[in-house]
Protein backbone atom coordinates (compact mmCIF):
# COMPACT_ATOMS: atom_id res chain seq x y z
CA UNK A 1 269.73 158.04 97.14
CA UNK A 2 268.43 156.18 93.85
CA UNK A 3 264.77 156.49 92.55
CA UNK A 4 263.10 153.32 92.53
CA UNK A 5 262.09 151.93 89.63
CA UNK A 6 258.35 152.45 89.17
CA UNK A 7 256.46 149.02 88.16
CA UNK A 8 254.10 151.43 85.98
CA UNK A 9 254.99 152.44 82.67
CA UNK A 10 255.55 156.62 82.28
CA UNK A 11 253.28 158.23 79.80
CA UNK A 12 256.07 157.95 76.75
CA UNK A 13 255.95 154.48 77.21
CA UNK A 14 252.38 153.77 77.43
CA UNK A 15 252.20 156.24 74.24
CA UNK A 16 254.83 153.93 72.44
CA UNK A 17 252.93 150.85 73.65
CA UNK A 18 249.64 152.27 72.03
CA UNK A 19 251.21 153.04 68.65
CA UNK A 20 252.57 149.52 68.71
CA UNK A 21 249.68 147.99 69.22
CA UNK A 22 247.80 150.39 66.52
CA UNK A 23 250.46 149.12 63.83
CA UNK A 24 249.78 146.10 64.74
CA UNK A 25 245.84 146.29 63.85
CA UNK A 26 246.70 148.36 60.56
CA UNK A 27 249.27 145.70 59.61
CA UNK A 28 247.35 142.83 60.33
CA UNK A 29 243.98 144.55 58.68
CA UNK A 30 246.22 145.30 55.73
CA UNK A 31 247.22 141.97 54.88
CA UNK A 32 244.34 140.36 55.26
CA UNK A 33 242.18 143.20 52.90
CA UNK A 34 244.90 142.50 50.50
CA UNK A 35 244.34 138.29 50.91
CA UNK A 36 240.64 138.22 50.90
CA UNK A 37 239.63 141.55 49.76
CA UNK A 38 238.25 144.14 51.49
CA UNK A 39 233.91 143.24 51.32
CA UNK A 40 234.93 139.91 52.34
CA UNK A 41 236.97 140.77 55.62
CA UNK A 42 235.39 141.42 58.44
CA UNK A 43 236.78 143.19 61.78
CA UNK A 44 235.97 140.16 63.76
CA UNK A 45 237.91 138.45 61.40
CA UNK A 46 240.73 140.97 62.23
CA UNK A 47 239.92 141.01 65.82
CA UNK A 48 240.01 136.71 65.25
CA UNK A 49 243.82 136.99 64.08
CA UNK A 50 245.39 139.41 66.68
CA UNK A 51 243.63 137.48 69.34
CA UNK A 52 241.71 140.38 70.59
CA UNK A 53 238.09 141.78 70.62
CA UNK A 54 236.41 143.41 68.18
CA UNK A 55 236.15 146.70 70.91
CA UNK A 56 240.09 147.19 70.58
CA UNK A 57 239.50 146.98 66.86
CA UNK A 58 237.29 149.96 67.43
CA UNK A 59 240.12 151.84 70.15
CA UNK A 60 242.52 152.01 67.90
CA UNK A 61 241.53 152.46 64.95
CA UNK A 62 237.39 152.78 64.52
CA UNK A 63 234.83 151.18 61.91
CA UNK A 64 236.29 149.43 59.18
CA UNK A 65 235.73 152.32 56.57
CA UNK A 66 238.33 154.37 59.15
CA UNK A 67 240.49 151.69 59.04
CA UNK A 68 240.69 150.80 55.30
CA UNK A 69 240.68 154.76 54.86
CA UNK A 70 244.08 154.72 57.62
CA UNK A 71 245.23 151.36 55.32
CA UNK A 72 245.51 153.72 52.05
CA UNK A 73 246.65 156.59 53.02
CA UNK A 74 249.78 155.10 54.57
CA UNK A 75 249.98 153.67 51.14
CA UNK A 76 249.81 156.84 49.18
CA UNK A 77 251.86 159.13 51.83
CA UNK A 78 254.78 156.22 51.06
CA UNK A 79 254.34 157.61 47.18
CA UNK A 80 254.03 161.14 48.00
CA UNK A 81 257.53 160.81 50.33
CA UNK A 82 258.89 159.05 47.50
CA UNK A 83 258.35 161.52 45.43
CA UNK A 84 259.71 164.70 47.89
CA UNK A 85 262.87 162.65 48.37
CA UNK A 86 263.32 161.87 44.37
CA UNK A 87 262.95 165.76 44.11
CA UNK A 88 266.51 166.22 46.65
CA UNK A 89 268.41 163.60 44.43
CA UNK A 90 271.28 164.70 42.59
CA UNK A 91 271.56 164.34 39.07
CA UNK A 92 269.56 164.64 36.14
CA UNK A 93 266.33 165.19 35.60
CA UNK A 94 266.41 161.54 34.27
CA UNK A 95 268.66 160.62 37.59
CA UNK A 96 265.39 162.09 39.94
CA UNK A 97 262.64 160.29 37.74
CA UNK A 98 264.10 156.76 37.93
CA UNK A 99 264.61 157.24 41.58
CA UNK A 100 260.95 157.64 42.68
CA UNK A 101 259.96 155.10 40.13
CA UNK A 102 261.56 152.31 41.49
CA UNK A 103 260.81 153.21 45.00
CA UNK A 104 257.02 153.81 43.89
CA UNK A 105 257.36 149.99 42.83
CA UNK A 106 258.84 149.02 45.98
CA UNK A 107 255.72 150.61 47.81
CA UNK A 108 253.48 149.27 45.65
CA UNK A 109 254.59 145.75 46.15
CA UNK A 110 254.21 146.36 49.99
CA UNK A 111 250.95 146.07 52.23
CA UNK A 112 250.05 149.40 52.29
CA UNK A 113 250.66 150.54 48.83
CA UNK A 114 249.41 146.56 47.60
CA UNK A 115 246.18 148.23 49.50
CA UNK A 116 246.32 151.40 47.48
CA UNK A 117 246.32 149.12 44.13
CA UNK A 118 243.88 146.77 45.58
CA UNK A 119 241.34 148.92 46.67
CA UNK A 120 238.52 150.70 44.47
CA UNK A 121 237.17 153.69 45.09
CA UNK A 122 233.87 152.69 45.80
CA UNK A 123 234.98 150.64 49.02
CA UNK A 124 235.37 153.74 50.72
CA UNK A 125 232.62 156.07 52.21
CA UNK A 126 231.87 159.34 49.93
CA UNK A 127 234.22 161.51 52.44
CA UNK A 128 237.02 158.47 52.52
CA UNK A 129 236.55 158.35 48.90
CA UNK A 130 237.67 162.06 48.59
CA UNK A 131 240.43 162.07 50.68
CA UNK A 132 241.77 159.13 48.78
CA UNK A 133 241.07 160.94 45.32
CA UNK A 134 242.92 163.96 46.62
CA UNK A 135 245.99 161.72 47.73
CA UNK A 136 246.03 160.31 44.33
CA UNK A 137 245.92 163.61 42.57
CA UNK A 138 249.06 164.65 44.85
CA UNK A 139 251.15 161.77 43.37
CA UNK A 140 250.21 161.77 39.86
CA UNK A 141 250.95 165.65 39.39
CA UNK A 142 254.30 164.94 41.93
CA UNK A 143 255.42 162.23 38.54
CA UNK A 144 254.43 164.70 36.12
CA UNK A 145 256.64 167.42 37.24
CA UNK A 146 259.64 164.62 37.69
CA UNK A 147 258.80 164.01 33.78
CA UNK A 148 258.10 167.22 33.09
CA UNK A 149 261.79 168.35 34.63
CA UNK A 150 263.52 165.37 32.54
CA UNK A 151 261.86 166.19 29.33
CA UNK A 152 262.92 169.70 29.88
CA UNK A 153 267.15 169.32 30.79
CA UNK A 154 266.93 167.01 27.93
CA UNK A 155 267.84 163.52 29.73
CA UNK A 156 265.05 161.50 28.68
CA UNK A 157 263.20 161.96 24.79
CA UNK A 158 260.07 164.56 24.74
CA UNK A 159 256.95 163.93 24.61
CA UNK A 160 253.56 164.00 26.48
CA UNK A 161 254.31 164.01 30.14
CA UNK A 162 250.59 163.56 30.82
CA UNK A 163 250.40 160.44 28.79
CA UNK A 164 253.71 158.85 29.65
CA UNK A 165 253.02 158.96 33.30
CA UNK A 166 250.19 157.12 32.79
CA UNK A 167 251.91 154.48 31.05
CA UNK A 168 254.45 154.51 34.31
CA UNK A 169 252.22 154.04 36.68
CA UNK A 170 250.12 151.67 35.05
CA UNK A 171 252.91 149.42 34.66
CA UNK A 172 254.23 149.87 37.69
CA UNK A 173 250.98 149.40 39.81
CA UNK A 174 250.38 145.85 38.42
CA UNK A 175 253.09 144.34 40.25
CA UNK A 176 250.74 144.58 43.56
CA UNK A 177 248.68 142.17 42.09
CA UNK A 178 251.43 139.61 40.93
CA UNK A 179 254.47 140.00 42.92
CA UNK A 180 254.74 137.07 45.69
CA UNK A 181 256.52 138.91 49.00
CA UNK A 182 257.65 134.95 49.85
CA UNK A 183 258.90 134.84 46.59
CA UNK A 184 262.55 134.17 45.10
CA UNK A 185 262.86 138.15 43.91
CA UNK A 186 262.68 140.92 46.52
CA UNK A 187 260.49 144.16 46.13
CA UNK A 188 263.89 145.91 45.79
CA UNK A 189 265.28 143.70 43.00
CA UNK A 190 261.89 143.87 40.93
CA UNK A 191 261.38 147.09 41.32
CA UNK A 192 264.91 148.18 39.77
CA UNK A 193 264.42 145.36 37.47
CA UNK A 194 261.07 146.73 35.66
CA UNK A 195 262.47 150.35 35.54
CA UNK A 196 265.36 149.41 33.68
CA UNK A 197 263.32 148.22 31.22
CA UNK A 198 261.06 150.73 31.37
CA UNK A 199 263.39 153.20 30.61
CA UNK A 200 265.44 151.55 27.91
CA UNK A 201 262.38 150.25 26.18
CA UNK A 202 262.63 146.71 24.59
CA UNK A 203 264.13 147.21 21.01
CA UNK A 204 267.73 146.47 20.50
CA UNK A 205 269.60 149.53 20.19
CA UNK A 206 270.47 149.93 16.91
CA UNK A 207 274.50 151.05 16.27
């Protein structure tokens, strides 16, 4: 004899269902931080734009501090992934580096990591703020050891690994500000864009 189907959901599904509806809220809280900027969104303006209340704001993900602390650190465990799976690419030192740059552009240009960019320090409580320090620490040391590595097989010129990360980054975090998602030019087509050039410089090559 076949089991009936149940009309009630089992608890995998109603698990799947919450973590749906959670993205949702981070998404949608993401995107509008990143529009209007973080002092000048509200939950109820969240709450406003999924068509919910502001309670289910508070189920899922808490005050706004929680969620604007959730909204970065998505952003920054993109980087630190990047950065593990740059580490298991074949190649050169060189090969490794250029891989995690151009996917930490690609997360940068995205809502979460846009976030990351977006957000100062001060918008987060002292124990968010922290956590979020901590996170950043993680992914500038991850690049320095991906320079470090290249400088030492020889595949890209010596030099301060301290200071040329810093000019990485930098360059590569202002795209979040500029790049338009609806755009002509993808994230993906930017990002490999910018480190090509980063890493042949802009002098001609001289014969």
């Amino acid at each position: 004899m076949n089991e009936l189907n149940s009309p009630f959901p089992t608890p995998q599904q109603r698990q799947e269902e919450r973590e749906a509806k959670r993205s949702a809220v981070l998404r949608t809280a993401v995107q509008m931080f990143n529009e209007r900027g973080f002092h000048q969104t509200s939950l109820d303006d969240v709450a406003a734009r999924l068509g919910v209340s502001k309670p289910t704001i508070y189920h899922y993900l808490g005050n706004k501090d929680q969620v604007l602390l959730e909204c970065v650190t998505i952003g920054l465990s993109q980087l630190i992934a990047a950065a593990e799976a740059a580490r298991g690419t074949p190649g050169s030192g060189a090969d490794r580096l250029t891989s995690f740059l151009r996917r930490y552009a690609e997360v940068n240009m995205d809502d979460f990591g846009r976030c990351v960019i977006r957000t100062s320090e001060e918008a987060l409580a002292p124990d968010s703020r922290q956590q979020f320090r901590a996170l950043k620490r993680r992914i500038d040391a991850a690049m320095r050891t991906l320079i470090e590595e290249a400088m030492a097989d020889g595949s890209i010129a010596p030099g301060d690994p301290k200071l040329l990360g810093f000019a990485l980054a930098g360059a590569l975090n202002w795209p979040a500000r500029w790049h338009d998602p609806g755009g002509p030019d993808s994230a993906e087509t930017l990002a490999a864009s910018l480190v090509d050039w980063l890493a042949r410089g802009f002098l001609p090559r001289r014969r």
